[in-house]
N, C-alpha and C. Protein backbone atom coordinates (compact mmCIF):
# COMPACT_ATOMS: atom_id res chain seq x y z
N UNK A 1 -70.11 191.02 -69.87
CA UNK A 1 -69.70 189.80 -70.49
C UNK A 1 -68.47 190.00 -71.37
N UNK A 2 -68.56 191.09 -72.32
CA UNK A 2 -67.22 190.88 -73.24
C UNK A 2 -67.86 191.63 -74.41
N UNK A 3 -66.87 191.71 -75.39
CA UNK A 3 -67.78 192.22 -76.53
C UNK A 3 -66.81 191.96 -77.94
N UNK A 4 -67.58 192.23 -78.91
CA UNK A 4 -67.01 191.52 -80.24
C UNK A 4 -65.69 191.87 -80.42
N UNK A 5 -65.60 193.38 -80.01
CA UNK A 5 -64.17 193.64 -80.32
C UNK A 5 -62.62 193.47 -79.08
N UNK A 6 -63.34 193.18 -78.09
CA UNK A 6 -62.71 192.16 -77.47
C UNK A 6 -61.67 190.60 -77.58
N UNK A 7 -63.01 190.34 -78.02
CA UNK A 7 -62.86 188.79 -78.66
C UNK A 7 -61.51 188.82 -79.99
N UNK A 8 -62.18 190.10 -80.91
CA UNK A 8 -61.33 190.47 -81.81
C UNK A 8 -59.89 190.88 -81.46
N UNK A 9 -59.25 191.46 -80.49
CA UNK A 9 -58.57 191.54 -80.15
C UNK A 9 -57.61 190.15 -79.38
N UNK A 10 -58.23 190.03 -78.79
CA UNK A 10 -57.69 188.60 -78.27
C UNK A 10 -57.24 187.45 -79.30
N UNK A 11 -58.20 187.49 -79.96
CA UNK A 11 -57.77 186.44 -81.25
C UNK A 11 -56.64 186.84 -81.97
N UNK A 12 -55.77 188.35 -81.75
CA UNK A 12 -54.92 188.89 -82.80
C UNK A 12 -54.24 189.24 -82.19
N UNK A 13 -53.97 188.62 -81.06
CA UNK A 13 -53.24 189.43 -79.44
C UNK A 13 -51.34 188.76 -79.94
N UNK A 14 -51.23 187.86 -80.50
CA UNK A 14 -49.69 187.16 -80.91
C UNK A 14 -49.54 187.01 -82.57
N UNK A 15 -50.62 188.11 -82.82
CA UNK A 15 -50.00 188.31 -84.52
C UNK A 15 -49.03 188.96 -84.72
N UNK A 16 -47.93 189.10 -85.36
CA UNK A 16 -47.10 189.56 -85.86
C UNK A 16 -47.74 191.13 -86.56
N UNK A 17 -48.80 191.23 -87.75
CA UNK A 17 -48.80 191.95 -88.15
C UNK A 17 -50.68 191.85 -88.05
N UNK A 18 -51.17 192.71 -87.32
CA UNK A 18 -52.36 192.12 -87.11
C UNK A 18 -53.13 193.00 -87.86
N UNK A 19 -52.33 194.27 -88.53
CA UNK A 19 -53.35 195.36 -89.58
C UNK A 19 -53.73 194.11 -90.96
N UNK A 20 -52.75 193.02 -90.91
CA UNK A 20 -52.66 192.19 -92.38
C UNK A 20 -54.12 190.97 -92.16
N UNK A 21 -54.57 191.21 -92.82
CA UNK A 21 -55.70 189.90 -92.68
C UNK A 21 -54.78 188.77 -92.81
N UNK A 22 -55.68 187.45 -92.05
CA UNK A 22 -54.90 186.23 -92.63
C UNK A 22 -55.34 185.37 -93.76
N UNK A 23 -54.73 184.51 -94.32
CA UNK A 23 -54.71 183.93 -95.64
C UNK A 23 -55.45 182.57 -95.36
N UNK A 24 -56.39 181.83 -95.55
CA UNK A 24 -56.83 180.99 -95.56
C UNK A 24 -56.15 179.81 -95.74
N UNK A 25 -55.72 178.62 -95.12
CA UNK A 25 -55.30 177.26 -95.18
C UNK A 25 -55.91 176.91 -96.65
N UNK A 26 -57.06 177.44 -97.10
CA UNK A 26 -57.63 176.64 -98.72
C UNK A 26 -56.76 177.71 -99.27
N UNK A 27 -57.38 178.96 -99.33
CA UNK A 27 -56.84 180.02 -100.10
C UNK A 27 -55.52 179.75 -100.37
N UNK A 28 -54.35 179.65 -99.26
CA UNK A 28 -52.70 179.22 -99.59
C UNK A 28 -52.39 178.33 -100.44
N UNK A 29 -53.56 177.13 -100.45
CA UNK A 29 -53.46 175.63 -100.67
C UNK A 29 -53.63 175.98 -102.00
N UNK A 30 -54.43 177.02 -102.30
CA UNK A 30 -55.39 177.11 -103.53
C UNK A 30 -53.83 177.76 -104.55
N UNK A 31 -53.08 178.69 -103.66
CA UNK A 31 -52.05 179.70 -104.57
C UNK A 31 -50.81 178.74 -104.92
N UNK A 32 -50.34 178.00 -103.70
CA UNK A 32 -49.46 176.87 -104.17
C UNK A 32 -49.41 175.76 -105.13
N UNK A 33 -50.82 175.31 -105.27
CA UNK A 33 -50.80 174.10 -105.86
C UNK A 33 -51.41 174.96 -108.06
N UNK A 34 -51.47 176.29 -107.88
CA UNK A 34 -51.92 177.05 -109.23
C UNK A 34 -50.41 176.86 -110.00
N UNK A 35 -50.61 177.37 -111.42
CA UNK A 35 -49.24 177.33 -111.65
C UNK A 35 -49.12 178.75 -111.99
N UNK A 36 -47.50 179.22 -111.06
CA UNK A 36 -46.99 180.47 -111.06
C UNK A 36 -47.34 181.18 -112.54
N UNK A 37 -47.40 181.01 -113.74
CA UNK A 37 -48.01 181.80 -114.54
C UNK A 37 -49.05 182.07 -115.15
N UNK A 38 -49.89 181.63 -114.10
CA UNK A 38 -51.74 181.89 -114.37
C UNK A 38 -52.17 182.50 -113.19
N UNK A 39 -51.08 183.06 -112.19
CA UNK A 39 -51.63 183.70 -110.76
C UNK A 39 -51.99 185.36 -111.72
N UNK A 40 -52.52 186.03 -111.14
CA UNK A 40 -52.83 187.32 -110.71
C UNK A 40 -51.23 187.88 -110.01
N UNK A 41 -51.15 189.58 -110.55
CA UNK A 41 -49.61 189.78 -109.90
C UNK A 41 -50.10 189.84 -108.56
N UNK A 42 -51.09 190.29 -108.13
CA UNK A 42 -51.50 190.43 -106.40
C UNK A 42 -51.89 189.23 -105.46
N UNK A 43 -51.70 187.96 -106.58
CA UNK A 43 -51.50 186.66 -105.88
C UNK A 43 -50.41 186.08 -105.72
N UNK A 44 -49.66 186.83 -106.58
CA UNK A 44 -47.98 186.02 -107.57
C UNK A 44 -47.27 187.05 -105.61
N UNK A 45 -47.87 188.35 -105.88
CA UNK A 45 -47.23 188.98 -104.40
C UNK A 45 -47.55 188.49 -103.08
N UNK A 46 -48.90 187.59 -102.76
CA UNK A 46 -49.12 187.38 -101.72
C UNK A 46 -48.50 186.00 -101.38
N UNK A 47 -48.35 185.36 -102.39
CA UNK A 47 -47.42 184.11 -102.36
C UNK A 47 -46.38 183.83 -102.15
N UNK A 48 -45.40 185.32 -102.80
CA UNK A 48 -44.15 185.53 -102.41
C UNK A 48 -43.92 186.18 -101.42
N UNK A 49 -44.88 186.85 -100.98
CA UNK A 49 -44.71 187.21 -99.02
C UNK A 49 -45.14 185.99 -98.16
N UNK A 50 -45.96 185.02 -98.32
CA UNK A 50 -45.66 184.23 -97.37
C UNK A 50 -44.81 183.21 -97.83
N UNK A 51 -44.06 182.70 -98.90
CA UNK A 51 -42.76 181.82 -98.86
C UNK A 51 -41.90 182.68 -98.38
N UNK A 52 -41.84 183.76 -98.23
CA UNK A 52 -40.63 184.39 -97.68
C UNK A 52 -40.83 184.38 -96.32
N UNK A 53 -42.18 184.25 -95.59
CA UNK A 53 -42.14 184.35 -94.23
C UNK A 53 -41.66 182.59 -93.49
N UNK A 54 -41.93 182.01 -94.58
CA UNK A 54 -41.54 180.91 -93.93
C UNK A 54 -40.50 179.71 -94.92
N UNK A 55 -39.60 179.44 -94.84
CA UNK A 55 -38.75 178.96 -95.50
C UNK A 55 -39.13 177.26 -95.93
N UNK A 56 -39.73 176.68 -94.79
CA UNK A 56 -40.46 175.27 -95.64
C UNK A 56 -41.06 176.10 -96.65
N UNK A 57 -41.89 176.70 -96.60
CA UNK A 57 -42.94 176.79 -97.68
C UNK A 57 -43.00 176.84 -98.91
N UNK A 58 -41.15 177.59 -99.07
CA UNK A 58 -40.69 177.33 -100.41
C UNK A 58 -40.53 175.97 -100.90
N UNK A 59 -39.65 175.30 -100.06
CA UNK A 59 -39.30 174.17 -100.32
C UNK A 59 -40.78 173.07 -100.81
N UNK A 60 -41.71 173.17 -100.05
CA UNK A 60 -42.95 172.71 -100.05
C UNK A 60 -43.04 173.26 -101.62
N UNK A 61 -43.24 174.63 -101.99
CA UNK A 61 -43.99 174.76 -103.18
C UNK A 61 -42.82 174.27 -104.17
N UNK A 62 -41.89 174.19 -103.79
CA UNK A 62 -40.40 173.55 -105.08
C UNK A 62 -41.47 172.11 -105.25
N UNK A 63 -41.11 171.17 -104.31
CA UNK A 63 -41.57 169.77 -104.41
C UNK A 63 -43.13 169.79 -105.05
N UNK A 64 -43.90 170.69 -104.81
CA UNK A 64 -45.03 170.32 -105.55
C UNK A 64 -44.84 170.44 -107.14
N UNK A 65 -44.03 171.44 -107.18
CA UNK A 65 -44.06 171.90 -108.88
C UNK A 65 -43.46 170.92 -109.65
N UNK A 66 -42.44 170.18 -108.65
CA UNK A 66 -41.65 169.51 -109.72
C UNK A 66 -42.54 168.40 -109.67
N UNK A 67 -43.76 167.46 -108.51
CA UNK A 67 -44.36 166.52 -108.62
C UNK A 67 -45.71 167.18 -110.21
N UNK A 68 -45.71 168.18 -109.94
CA UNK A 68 -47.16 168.35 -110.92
C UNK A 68 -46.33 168.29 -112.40
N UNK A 69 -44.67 168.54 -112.41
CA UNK A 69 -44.67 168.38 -113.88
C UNK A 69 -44.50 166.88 -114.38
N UNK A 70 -44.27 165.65 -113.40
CA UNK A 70 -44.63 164.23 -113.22
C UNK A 70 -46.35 164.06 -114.04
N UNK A 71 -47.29 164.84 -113.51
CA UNK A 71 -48.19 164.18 -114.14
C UNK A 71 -48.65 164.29 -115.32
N UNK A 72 -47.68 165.05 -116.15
CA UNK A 72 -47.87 164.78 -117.64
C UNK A 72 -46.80 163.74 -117.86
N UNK A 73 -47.45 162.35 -118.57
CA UNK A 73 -47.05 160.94 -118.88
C UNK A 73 -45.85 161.32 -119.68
N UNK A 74 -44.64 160.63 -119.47
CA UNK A 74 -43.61 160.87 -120.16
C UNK A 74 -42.76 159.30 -119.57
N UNK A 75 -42.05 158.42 -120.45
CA UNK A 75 -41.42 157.13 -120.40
C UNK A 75 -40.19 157.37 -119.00
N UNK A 76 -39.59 158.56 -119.00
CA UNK A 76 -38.53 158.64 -118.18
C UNK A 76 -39.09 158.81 -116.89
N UNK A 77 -40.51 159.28 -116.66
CA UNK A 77 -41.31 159.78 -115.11
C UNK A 77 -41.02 158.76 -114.12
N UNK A 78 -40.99 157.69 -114.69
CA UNK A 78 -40.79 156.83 -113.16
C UNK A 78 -39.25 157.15 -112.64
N UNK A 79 -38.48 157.05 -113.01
CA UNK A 79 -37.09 156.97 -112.62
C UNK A 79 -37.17 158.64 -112.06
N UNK A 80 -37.46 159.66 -112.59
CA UNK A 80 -37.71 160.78 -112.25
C UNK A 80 -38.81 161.19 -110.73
N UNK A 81 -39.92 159.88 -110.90
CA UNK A 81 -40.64 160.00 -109.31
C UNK A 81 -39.71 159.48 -108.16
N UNK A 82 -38.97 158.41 -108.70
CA UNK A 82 -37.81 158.19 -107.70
C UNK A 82 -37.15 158.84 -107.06
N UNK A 83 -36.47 159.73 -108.17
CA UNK A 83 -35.50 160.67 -107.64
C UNK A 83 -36.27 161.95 -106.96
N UNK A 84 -37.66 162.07 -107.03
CA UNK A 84 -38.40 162.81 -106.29
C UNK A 84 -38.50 162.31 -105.10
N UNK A 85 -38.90 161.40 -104.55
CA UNK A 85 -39.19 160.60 -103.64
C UNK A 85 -38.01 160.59 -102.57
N UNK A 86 -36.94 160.76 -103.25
CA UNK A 86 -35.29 160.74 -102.51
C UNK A 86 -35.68 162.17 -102.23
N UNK A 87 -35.55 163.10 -102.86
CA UNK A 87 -35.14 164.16 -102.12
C UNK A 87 -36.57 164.94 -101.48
N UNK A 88 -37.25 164.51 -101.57
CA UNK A 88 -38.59 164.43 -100.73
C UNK A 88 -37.98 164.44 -99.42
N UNK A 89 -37.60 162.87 -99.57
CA UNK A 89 -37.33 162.06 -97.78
C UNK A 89 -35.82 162.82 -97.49
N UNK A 90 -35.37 163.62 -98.57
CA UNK A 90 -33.91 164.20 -97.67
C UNK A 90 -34.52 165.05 -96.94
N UNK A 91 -35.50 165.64 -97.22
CA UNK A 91 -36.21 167.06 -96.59
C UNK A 91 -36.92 166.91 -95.05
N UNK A 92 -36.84 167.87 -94.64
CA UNK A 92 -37.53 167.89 -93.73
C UNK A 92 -38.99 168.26 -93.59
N UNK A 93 -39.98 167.98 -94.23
CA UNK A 93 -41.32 168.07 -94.38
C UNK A 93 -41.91 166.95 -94.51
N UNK A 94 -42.54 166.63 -93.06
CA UNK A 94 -43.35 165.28 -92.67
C UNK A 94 -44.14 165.23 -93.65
N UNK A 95 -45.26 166.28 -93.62
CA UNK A 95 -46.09 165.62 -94.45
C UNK A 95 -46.06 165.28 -95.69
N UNK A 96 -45.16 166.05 -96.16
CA UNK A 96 -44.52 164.64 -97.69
C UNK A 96 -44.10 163.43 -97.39
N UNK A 97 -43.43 163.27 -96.68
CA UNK A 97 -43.39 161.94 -95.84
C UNK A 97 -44.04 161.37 -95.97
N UNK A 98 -45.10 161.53 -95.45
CA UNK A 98 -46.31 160.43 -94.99
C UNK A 98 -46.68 160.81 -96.79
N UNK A 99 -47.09 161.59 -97.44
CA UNK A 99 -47.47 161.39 -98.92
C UNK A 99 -46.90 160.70 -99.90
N UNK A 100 -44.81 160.59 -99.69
CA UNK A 100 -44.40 159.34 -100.31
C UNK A 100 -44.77 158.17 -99.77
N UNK A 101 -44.98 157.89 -98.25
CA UNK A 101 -45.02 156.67 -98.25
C UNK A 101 -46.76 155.48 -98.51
N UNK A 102 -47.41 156.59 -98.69
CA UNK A 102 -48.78 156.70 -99.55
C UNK A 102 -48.18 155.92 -101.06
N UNK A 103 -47.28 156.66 -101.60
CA UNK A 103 -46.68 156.37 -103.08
C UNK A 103 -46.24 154.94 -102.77
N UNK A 104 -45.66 155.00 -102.25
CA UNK A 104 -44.66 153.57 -101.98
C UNK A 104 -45.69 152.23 -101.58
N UNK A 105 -46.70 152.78 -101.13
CA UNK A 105 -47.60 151.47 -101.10
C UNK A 105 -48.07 150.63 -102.10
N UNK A 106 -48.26 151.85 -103.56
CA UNK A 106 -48.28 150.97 -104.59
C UNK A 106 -47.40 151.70 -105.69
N UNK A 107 -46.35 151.57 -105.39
CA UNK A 107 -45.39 151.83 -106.46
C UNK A 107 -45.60 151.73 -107.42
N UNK A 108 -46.20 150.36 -108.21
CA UNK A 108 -45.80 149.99 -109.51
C UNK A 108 -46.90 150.82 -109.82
N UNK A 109 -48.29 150.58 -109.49
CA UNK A 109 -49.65 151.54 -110.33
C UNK A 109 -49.01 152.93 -110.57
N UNK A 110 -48.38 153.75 -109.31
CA UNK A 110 -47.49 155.18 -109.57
C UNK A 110 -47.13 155.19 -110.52
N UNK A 111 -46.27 154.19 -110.32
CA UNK A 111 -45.13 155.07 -111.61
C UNK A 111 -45.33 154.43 -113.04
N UNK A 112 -46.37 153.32 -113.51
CA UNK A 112 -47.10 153.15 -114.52
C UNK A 112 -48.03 154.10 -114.93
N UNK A 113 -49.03 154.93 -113.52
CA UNK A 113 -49.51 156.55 -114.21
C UNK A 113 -49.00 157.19 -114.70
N UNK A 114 -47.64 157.57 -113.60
CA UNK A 114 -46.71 158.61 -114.73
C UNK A 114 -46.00 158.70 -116.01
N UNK A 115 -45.89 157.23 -115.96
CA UNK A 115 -45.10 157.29 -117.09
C UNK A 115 -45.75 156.74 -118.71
N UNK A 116 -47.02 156.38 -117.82
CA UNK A 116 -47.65 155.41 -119.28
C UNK A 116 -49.03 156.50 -120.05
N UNK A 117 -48.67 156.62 -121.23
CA UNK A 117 -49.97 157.80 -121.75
C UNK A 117 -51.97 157.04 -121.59
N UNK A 118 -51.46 155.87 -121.75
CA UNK A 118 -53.05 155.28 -121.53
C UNK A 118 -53.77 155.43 -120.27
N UNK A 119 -54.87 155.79 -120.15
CA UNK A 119 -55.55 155.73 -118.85
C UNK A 119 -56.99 155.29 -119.30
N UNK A 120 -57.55 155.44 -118.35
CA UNK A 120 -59.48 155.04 -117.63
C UNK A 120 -60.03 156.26 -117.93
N UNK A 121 -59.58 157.43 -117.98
CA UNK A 121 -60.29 158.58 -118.07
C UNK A 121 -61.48 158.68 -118.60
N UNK A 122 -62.14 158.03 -119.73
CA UNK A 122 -63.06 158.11 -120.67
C UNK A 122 -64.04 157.43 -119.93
N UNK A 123 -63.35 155.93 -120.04
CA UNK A 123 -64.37 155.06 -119.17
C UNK A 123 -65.00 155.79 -117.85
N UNK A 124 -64.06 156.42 -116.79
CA UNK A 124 -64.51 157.00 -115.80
C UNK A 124 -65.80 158.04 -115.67
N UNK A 125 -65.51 158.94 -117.19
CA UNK A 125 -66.11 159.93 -117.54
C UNK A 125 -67.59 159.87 -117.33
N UNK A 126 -68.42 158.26 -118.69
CA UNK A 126 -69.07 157.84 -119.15
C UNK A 126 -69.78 157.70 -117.50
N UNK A 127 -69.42 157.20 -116.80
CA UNK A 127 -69.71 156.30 -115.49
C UNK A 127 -70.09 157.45 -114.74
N UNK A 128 -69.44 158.29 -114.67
CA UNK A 128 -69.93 159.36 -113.54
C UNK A 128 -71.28 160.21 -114.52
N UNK A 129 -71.30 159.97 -116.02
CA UNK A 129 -72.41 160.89 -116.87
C UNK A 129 -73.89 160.52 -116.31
N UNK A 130 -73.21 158.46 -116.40
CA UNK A 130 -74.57 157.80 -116.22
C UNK A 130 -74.80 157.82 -115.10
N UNK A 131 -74.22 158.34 -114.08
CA UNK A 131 -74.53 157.79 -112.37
C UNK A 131 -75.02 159.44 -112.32
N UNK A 132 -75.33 160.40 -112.94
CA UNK A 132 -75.62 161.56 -112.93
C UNK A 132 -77.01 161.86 -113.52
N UNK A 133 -76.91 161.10 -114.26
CA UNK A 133 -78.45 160.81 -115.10
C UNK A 133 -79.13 160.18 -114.59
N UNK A 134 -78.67 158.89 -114.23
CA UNK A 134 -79.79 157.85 -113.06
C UNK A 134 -80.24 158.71 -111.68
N UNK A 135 -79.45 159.49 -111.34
CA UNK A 135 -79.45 160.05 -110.35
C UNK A 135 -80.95 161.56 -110.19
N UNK A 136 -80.79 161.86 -111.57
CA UNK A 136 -81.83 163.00 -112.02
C UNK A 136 -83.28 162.09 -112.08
N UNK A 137 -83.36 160.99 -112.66
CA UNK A 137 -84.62 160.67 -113.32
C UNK A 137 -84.75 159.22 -112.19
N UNK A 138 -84.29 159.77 -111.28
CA UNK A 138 -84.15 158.08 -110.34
C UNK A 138 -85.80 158.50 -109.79
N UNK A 139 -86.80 157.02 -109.67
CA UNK A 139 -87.91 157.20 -109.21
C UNK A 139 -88.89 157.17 -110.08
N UNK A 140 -88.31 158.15 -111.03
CA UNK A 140 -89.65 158.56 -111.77
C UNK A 140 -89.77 157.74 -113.15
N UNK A 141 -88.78 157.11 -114.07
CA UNK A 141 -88.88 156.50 -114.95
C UNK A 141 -88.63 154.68 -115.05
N UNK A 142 -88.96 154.37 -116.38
CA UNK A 142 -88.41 152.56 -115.96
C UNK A 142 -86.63 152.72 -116.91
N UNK A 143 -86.22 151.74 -117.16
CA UNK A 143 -85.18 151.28 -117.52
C UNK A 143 -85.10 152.30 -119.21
N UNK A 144 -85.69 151.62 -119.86
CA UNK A 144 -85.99 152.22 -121.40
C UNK A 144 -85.88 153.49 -121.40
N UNK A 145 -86.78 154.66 -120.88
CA UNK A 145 -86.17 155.85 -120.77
C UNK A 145 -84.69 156.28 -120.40
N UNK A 146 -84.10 155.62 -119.22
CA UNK A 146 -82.97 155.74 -118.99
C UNK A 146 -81.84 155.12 -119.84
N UNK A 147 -81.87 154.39 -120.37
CA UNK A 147 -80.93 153.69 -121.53
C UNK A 147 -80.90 154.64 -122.93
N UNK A 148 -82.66 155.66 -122.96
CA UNK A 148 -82.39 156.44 -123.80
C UNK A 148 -82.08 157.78 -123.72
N UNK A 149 -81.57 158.11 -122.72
CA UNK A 149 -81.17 159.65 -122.03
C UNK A 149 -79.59 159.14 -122.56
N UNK A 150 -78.93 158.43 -121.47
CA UNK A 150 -77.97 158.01 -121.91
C UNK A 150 -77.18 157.68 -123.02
N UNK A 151 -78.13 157.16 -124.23
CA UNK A 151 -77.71 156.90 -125.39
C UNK A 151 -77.43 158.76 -126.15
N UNK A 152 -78.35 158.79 -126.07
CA UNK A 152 -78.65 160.37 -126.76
C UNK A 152 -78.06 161.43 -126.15
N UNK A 153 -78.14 161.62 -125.03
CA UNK A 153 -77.70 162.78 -123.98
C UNK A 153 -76.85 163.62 -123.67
């Protein structure tokens, strides 16, 4: 029939460097989207060997960094997501593409996140505490107990 190391072989038959393990689609996802001075140097190196193997990838991790320094609220961010958004679409990387034009569907909520310090956060918080609590004591108690987990909790 075949055998494991067969299979193993075959699967690594058009690797480039097949002594190198490969890097996980999360794992990459996980090193790009960290910020460069909280990596590990043996992540800070594995990051800079694969932007070097592939030249989007830089560009990809440029555009993320400059979108993640957008989401700290600042008055000038909108005019600044704009000019992201432009040189986004000068680029050649679809799938930002399709992620500005995600943005562009509701512009105004965008660039009122970015730029405005107030949010829902709290409210959100509260909501997911209580839908966490109802969720523990669901079945077994009436209302009154649960209004007093919540109050106290």
């Amino acid at each position: 029939m075949g055998s494991l190391n067969l299979l193993y072989k075959y699967v690594n038959q058009g690797r480039a460097e097949a002594d190198r393990s490969a890097v996980s689609p999360r794992a990459f996802s996980e090193l790009l989207l960290a910020r460069p001075q909280r990596l590990a140097a043996e992540q800070r190196q594995t990051l800079t060997g694969l932007m070097a193997a592939c030249p989007e990838m830089d560009r990809l991790a440029g555009h993320i960094r400059s979108f993640a320094r957008l989401l700290s609220p600042a008055p000038r961010n909108a005019e600044i997501l704009r000019e992201w958004i432009t040189a986004v679409r000068e680029d050649g990387l679809p799938h930002l593409h399709a992620f500005t034009r995600g943005l562009d569907q509701d512009r105004d909520a965008v660039e009122s996140a970015v730029a405005c310090s107030y949010h829902n956060g709290g409210t959100e918080g509260v909501n997911t505490r209580s839908k966490l609590i109802k969720g523990q004591i669901y079945g077994r108690v009436g209302f009154p107990l649960l209004h007093h987990r919540i109050l106290l909790g």
